[in-house]
C-alpha atoms as a PDB file:
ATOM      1  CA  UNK A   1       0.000   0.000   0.000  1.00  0.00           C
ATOM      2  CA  UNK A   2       1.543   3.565  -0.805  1.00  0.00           C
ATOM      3  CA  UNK A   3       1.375   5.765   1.637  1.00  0.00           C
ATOM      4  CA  UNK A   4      -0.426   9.256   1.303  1.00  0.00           C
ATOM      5  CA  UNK A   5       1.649  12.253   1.807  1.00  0.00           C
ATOM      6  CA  UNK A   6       0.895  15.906   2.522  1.00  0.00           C
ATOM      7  CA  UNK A   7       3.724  17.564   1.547  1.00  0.00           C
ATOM      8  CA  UNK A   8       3.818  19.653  -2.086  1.00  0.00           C
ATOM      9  CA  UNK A   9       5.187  17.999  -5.011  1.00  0.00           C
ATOM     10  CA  UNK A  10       6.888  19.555  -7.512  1.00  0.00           C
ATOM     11  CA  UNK A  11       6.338  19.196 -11.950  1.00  0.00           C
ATOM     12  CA  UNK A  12       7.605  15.681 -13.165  1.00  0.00           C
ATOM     13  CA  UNK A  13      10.590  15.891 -15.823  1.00  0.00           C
ATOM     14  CA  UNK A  14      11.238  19.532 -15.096  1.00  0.00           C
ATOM     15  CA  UNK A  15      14.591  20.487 -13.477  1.00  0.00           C
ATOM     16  CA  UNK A  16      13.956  24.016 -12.050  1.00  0.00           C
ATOM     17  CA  UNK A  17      17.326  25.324 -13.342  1.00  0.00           C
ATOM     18  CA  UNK A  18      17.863  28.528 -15.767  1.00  0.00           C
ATOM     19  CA  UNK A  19      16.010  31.272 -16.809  1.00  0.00           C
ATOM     20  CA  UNK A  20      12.664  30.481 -15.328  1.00  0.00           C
ATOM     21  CA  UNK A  21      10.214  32.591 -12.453  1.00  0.00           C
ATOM     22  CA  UNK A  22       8.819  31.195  -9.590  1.00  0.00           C
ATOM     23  CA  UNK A  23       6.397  31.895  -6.994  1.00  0.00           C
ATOM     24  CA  UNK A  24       7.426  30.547  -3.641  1.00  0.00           C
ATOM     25  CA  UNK A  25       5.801  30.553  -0.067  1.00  0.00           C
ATOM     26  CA  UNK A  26       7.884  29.376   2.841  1.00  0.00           C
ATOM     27  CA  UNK A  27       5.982  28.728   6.363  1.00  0.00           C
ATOM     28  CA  UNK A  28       7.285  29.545   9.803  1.00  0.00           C
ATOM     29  CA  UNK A  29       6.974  26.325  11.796  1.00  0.00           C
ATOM     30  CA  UNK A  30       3.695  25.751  13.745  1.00  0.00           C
ATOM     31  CA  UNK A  31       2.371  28.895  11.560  1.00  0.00           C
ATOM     32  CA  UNK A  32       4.118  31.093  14.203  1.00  0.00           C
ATOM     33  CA  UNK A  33       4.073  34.782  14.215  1.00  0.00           C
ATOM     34  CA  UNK A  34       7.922  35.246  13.689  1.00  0.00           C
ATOM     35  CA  UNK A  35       7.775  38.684  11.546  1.00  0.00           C
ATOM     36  CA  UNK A  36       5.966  40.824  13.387  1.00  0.00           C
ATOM     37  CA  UNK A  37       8.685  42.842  14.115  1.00  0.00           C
ATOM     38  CA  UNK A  38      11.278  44.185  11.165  1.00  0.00           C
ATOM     39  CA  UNK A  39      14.175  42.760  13.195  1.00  0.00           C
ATOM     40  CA  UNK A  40      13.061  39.668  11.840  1.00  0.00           C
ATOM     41  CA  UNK A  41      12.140  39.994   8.681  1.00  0.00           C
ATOM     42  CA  UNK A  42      15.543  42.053   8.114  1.00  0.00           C
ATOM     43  CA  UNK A  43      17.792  38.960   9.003  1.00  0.00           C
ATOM     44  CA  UNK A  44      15.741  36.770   6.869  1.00  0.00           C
ATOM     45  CA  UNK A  45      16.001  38.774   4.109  1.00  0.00           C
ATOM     46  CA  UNK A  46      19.960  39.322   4.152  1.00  0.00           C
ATOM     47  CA  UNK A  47      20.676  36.115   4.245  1.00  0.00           C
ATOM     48  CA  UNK A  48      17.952  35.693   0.981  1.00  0.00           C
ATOM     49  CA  UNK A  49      19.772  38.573  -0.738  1.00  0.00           C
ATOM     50  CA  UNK A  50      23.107  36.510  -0.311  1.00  0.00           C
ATOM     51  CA  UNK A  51      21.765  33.077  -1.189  1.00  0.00           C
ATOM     52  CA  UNK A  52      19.942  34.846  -4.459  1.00  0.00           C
ATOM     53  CA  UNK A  53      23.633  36.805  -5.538  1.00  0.00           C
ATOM     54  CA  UNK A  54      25.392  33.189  -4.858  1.00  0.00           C
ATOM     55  CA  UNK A  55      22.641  30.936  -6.738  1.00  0.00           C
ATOM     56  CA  UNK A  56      22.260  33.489  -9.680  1.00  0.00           C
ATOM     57  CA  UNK A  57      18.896  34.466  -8.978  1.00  0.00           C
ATOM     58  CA  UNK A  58      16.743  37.997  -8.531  1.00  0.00           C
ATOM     59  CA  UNK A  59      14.383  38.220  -5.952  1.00  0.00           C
ATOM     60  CA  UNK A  60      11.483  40.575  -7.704  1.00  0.00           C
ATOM     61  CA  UNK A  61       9.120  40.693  -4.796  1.00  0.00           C
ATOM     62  CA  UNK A  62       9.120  39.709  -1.138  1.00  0.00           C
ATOM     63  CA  UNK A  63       6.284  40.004   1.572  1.00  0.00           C
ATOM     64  CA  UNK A  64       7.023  38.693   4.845  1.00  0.00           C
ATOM     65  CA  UNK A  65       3.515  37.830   6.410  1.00  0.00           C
ATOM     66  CA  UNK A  66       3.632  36.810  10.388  1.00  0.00           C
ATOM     67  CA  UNK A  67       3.682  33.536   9.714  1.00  0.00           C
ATOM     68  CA  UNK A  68       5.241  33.095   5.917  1.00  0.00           C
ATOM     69  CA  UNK A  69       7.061  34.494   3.201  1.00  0.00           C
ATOM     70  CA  UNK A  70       6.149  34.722  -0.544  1.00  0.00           C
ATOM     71  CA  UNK A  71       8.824  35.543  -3.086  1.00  0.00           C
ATOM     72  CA  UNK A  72       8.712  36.405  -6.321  1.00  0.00           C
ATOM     73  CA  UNK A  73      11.892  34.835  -8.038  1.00  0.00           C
ATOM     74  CA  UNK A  74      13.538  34.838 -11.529  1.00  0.00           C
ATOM     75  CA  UNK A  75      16.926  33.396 -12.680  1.00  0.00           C
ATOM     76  CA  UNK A  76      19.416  35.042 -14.147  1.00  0.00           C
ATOM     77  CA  UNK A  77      21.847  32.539 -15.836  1.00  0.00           C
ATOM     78  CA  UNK A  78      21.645  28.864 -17.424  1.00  0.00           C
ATOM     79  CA  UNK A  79      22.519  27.087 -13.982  1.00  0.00           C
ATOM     80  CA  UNK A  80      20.288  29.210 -11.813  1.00  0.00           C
ATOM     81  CA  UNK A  81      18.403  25.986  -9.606  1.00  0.00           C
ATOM     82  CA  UNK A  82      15.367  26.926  -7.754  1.00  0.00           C
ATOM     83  CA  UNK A  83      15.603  23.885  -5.777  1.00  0.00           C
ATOM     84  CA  UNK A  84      19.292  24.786  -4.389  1.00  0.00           C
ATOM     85  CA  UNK A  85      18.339  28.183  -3.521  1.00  0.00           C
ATOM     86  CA  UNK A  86      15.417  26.836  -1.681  1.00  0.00           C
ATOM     87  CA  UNK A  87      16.843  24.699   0.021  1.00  0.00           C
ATOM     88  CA  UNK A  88      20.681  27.046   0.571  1.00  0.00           C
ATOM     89  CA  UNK A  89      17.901  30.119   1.751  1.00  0.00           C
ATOM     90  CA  UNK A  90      16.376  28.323   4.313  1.00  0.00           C
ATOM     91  CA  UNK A  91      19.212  26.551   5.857  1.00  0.00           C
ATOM     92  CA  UNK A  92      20.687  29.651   6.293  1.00  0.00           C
ATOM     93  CA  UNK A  93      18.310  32.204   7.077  1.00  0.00           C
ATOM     94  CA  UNK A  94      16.996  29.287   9.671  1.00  0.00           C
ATOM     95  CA  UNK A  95      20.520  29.278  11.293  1.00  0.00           C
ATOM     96  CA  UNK A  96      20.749  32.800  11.439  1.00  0.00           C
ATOM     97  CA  UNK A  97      17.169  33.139  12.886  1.00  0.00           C
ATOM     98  CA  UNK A  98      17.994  30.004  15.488  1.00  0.00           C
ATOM     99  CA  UNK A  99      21.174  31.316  16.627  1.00  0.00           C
ATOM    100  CA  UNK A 100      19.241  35.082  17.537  1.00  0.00           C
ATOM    101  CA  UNK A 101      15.867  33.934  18.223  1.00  0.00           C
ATOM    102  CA  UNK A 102      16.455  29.986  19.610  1.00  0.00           C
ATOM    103  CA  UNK A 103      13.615  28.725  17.872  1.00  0.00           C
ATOM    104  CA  UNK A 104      13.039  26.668  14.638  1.00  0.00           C
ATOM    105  CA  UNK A 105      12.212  29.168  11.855  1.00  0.00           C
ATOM    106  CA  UNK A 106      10.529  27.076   8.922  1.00  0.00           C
ATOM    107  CA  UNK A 107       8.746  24.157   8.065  1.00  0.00           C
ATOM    108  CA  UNK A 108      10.236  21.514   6.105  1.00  0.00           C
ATOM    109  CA  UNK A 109       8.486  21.827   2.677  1.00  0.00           C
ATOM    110  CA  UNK A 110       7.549  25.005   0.674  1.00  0.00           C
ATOM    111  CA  UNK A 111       5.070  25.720  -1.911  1.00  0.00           C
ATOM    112  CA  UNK A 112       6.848  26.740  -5.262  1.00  0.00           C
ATOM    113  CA  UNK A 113       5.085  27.435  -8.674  1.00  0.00           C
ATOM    114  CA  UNK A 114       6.827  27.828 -12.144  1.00  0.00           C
ATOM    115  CA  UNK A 115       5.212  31.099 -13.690  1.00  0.00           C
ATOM    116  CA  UNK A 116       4.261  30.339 -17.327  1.00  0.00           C
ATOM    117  CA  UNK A 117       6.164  32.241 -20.634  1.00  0.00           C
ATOM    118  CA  UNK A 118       2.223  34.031 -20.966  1.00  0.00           C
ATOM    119  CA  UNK A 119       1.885  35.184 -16.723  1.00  0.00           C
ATOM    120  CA  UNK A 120       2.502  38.720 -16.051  1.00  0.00           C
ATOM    121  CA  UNK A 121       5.013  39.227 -14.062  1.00  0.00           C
ATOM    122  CA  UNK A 122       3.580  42.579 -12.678  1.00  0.00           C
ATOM    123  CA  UNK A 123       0.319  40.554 -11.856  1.00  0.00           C
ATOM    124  CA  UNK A 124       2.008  37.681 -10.114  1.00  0.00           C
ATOM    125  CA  UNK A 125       4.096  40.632  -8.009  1.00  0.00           C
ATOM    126  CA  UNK A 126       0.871  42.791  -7.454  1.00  0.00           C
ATOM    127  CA  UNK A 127      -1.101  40.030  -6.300  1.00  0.00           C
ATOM    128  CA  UNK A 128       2.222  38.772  -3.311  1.00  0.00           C
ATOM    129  CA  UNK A 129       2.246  42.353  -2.442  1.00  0.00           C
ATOM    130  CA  UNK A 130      -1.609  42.645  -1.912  1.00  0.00           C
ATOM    131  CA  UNK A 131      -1.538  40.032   1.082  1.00  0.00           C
ATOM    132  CA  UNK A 132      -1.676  42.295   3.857  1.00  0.00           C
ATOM    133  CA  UNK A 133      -4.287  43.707   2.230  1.00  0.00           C
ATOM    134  CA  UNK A 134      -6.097  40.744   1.785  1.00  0.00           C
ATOM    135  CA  UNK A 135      -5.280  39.209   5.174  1.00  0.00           C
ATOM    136  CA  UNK A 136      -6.514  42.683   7.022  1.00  0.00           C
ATOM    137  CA  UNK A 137      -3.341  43.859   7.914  1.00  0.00           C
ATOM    138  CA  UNK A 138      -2.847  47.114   6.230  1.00  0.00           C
ATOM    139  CA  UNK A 139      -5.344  48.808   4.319  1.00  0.00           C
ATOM    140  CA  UNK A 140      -2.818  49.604   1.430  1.00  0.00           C
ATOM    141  CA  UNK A 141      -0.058  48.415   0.084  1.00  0.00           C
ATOM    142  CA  UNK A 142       1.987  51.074   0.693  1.00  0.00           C
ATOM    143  CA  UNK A 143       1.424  51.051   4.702  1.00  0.00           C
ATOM    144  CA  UNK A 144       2.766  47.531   4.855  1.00  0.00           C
ATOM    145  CA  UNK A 145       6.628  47.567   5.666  1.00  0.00           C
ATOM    146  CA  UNK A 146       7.931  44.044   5.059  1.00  0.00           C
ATOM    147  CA  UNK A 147       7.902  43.914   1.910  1.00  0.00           C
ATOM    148  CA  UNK A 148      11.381  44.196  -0.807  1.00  0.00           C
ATOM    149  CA  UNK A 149      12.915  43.052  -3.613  1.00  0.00           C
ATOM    150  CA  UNK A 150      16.416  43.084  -4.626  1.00  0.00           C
ATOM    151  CA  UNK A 151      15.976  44.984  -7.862  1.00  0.00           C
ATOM    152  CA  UNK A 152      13.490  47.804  -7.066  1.00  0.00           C
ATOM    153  CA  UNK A 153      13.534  50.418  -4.229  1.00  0.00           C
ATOM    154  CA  UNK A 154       9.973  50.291  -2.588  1.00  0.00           C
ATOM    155  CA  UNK A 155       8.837  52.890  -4.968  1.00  0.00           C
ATOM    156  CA  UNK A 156      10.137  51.533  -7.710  1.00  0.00           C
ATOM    157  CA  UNK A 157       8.851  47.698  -6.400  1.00  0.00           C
ATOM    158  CA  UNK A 158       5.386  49.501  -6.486  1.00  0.00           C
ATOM    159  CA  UNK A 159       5.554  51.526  -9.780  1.00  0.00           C
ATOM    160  CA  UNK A 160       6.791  47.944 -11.493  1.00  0.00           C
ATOM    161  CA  UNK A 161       3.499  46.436 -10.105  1.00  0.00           C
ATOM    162  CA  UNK A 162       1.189  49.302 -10.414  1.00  0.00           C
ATOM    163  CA  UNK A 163       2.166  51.640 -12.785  1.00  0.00           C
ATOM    164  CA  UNK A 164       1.156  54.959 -12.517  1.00  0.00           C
ATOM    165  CA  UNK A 165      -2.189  53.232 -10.504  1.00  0.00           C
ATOM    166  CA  UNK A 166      -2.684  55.366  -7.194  1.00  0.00           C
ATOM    167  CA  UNK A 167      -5.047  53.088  -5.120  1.00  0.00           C
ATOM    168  CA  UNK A 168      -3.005  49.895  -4.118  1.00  0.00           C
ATOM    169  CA  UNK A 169      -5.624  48.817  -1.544  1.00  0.00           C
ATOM    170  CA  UNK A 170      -6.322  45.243  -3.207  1.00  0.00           C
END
């Protein structure tokens, strides 16, 4: 009998590696609230920033929720592998986050999706900045603060997924 799992799985006879965008969400472990505060969510992020310039990757959009993270991702040569710089992001940024924190930062499997050659980018990264929004947070956009990318400035993160649009409130 095979046994059921839970856990996502990812496309069959696709290797994840070159030129391709993802949309990834990484849970905090038991769903905790661990970015609340920016302290956080700034640690996390460096060591995302370093894993990204190391695995050849550009991190379009980031919102850190309370209890996850959803990233916006593209690679940026041939051997960019999503799977490695899953897997290098969160054993670091984990460490990092144990060794300040002394707690367990993320679950053991994340959620990733492969954005199709037709998907807008700008609607994929409007729609991962709009979770505040959505999850009653913030009532714009703009008022949330955890959210960066390692290519745009805020403004510039917002003008990429907006436009010249004024009213960012979902």
């Amino acid at each position: 009998m095979r046994m059921r799992t839970n856990y996502p799985r990812r496309l069959a006879g696709f290797d994840y590696v070159g030129f391709y965008r993802y949309s990834l969400t990484f849970c905090v472990d038991g769903r905790r609230q661990a970015f609340v505060e920016e302290d956080a969510a700034a640690l996390v992020w460096t060591q995302f920033l370093r894993t990204a310039i190391k695995k050849s990757f550009a991190i379009i959009a980031s919102c850190f929720m309370p209890d996850h993270v959803h990233i916006v991702l593209e690679g940026q040569r041939e051997d960019a592998d999503m799977k490695r710089f899953v897997t290098v992001a969160k054993q670091t940024s984990g460490h990092h986050y144990r060794v300040v924190y002394a707690n367990r930062l993320w679950q053991r499997y994340s959620y990733d999706r492969v954005l199709r050659s037709n998907e807008s980018t700008r609607q994929v990264v409007a729609y991962v900045l709009e979770n505040p929004v959505r999850a009653g947070l913030v009532a714009s956009v703009e008022d949330y603060p955890h959210i960066r990318s390692s290519l745009y400035e805020r403004r510039e993160l917002m003008e990429f997924a907006y436009g010249e649009k004024t009213n960012r409130s979902g």
